[in-house]
N, C-alpha and C. Protein backbone atom coordinates (compact mmCIF):
# COMPACT_ATOMS: atom_id res chain seq x y z
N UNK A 1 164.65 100.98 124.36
CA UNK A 1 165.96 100.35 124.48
C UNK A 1 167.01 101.34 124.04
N UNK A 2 168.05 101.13 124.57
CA UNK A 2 169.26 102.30 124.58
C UNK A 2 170.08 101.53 123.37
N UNK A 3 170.36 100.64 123.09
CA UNK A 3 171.15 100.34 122.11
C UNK A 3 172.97 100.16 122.24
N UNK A 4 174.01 100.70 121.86
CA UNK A 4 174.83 100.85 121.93
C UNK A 4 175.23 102.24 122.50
N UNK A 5 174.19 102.80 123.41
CA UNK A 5 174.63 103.76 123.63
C UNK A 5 176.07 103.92 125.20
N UNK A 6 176.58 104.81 125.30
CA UNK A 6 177.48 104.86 126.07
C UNK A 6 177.02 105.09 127.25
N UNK A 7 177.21 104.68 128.50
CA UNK A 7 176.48 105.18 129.84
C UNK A 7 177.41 105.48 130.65
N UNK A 8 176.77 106.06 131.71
CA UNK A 8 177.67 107.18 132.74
C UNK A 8 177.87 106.53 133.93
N UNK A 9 178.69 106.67 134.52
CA UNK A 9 179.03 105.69 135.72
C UNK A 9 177.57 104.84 136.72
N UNK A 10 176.98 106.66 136.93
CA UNK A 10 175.86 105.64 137.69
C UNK A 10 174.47 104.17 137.23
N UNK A 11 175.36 104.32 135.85
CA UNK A 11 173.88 103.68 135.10
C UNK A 11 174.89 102.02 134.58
N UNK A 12 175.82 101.77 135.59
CA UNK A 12 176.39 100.45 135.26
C UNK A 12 175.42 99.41 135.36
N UNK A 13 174.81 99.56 136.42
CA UNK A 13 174.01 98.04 136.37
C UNK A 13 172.65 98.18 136.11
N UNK A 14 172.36 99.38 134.99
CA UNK A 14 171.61 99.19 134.00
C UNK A 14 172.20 98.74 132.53
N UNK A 15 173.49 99.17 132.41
CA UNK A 15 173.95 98.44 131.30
C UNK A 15 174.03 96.97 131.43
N UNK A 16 174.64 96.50 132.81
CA UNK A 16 174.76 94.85 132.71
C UNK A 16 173.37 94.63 132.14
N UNK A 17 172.48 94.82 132.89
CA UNK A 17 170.67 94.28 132.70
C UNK A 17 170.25 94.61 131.32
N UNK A 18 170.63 95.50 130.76
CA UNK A 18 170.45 95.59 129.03
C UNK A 18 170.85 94.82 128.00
N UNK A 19 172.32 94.52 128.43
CA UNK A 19 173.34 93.73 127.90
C UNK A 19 172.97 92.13 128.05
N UNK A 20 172.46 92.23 129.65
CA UNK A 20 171.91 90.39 129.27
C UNK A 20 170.86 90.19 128.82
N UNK A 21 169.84 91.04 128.20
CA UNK A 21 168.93 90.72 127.76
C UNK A 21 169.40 90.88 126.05
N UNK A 22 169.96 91.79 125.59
CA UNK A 22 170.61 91.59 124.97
C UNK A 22 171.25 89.87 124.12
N UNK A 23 171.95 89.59 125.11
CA UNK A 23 172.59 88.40 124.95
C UNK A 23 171.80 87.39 124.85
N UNK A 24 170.20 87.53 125.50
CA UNK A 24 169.51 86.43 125.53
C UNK A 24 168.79 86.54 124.18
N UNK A 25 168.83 87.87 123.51
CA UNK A 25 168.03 87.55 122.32
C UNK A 25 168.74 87.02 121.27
N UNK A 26 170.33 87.27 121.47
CA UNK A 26 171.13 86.69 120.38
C UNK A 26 171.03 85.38 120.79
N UNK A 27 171.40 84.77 121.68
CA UNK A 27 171.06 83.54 121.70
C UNK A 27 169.73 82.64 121.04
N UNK A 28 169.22 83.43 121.66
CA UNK A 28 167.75 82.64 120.95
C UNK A 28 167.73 82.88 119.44
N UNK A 29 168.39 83.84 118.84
CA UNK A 29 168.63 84.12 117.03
C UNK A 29 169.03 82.96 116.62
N UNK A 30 170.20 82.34 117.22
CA UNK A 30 171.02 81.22 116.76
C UNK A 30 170.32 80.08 117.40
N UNK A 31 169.72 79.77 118.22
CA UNK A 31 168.61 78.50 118.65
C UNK A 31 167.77 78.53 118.95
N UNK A 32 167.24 78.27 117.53
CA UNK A 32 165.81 78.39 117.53
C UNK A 32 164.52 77.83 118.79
N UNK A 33 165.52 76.70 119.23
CA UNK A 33 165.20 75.83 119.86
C UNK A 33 164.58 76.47 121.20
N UNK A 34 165.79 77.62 121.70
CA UNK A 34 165.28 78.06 122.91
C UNK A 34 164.43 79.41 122.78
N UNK A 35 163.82 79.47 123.95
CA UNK A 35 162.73 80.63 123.80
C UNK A 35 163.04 81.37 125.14
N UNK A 36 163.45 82.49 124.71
CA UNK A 36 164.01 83.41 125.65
C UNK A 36 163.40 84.62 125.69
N UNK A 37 162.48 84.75 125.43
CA UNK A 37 161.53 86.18 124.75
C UNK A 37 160.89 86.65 126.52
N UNK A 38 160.87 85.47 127.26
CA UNK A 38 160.14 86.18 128.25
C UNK A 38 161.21 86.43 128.93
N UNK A 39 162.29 86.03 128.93
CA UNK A 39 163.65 86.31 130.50
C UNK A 39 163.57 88.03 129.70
N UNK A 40 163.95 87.72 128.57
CA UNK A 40 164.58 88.83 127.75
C UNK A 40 163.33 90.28 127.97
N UNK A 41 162.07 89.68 128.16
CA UNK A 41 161.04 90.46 128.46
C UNK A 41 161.48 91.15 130.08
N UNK A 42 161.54 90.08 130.78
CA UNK A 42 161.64 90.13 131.98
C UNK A 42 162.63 91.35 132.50
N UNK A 43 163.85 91.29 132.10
CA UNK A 43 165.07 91.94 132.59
C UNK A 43 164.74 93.66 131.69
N UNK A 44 164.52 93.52 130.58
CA UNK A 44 163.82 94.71 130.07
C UNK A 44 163.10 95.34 131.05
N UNK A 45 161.79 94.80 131.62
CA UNK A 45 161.10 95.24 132.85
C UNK A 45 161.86 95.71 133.58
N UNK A 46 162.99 95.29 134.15
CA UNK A 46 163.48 95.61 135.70
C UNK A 46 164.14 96.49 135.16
N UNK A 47 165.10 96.55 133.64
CA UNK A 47 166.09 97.80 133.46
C UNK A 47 165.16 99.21 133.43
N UNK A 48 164.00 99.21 132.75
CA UNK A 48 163.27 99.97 132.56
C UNK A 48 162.33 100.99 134.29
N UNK A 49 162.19 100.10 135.12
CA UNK A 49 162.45 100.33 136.17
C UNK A 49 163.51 100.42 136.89
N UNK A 50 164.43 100.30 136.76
CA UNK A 50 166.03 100.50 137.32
C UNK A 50 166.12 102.01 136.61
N UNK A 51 166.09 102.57 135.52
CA UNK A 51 165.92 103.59 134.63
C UNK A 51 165.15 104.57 135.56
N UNK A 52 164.64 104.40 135.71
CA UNK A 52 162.90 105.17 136.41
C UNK A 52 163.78 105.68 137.62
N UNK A 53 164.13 104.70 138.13
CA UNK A 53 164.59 105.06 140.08
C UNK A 53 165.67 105.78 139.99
N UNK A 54 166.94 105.50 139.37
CA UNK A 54 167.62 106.08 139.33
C UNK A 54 167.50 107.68 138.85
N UNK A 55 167.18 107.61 137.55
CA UNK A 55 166.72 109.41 137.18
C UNK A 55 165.93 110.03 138.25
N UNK A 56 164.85 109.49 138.83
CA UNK A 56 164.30 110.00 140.14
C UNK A 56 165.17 110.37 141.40
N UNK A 57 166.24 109.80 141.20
CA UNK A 57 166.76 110.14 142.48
C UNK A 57 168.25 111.02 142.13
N UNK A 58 168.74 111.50 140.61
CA UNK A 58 169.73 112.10 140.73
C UNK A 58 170.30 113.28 141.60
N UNK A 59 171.83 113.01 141.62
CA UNK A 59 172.45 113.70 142.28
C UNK A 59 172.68 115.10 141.44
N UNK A 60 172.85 116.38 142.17
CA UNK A 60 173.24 117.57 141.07
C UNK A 60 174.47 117.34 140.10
N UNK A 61 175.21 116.13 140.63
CA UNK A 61 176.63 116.41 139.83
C UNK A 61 176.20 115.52 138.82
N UNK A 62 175.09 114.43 138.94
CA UNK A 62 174.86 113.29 137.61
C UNK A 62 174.14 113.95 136.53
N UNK A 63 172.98 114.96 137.30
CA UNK A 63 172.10 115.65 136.66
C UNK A 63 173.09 116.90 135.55
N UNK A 64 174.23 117.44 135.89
CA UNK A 64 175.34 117.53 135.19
C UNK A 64 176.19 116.48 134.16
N UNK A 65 176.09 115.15 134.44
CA UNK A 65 176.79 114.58 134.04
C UNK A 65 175.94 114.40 132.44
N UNK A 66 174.28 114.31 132.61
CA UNK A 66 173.10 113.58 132.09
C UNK A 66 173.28 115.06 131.20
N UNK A 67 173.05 115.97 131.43
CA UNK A 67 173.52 117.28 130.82
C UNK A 67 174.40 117.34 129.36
N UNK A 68 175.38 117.11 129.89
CA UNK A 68 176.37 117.08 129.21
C UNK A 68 177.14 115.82 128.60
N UNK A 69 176.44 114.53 128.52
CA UNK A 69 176.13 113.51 127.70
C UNK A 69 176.46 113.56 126.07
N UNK A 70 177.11 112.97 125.44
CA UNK A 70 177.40 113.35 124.19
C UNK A 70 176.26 112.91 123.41
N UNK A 71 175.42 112.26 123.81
CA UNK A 71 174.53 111.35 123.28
C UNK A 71 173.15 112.16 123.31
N UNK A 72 172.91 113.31 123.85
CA UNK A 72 171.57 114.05 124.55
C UNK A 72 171.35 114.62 123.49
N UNK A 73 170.36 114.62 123.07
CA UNK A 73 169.50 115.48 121.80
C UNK A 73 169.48 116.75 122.54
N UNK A 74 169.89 117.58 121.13
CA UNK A 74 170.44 118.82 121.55
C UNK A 74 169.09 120.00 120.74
């Protein structure tokens, strides 16, 4: 999981998909009631594959962008 990290244009709708899983675990923090562990599983899956495809298919200018990331262990 990426955390609060900052992302680069092409990786928007891996942030949405992080972010709602995200949201589904806070939810479920505060109600107990609901059990969200598998959506929250679920969307993890697809970001994690959304992750995969995209780096597989960068462009030279993203592969620049991914480069020069403030966030890249140096």
């Amino acid at each position: 999981m990426r955390g609060t990290q900052n992302y680069l244009d092409f990786e928007k709708g891996l942030a949405e998909l992080e972010g709602k899983a995200e949201e589904l675990r806070a939810m479920g923090g505060q109600d107990s009631g609901m059990d969200v562990a598998e959506e929250a599983r679920q969307l993890d899956e697809k970001s994690a594959a959304l992750l995969k495809d995209l780096y597989a298919k960068l462009t030279p200018w993203q592969k620049c962008q991914v480069a020069r990331h403030p966030g890249r262990p140096h």
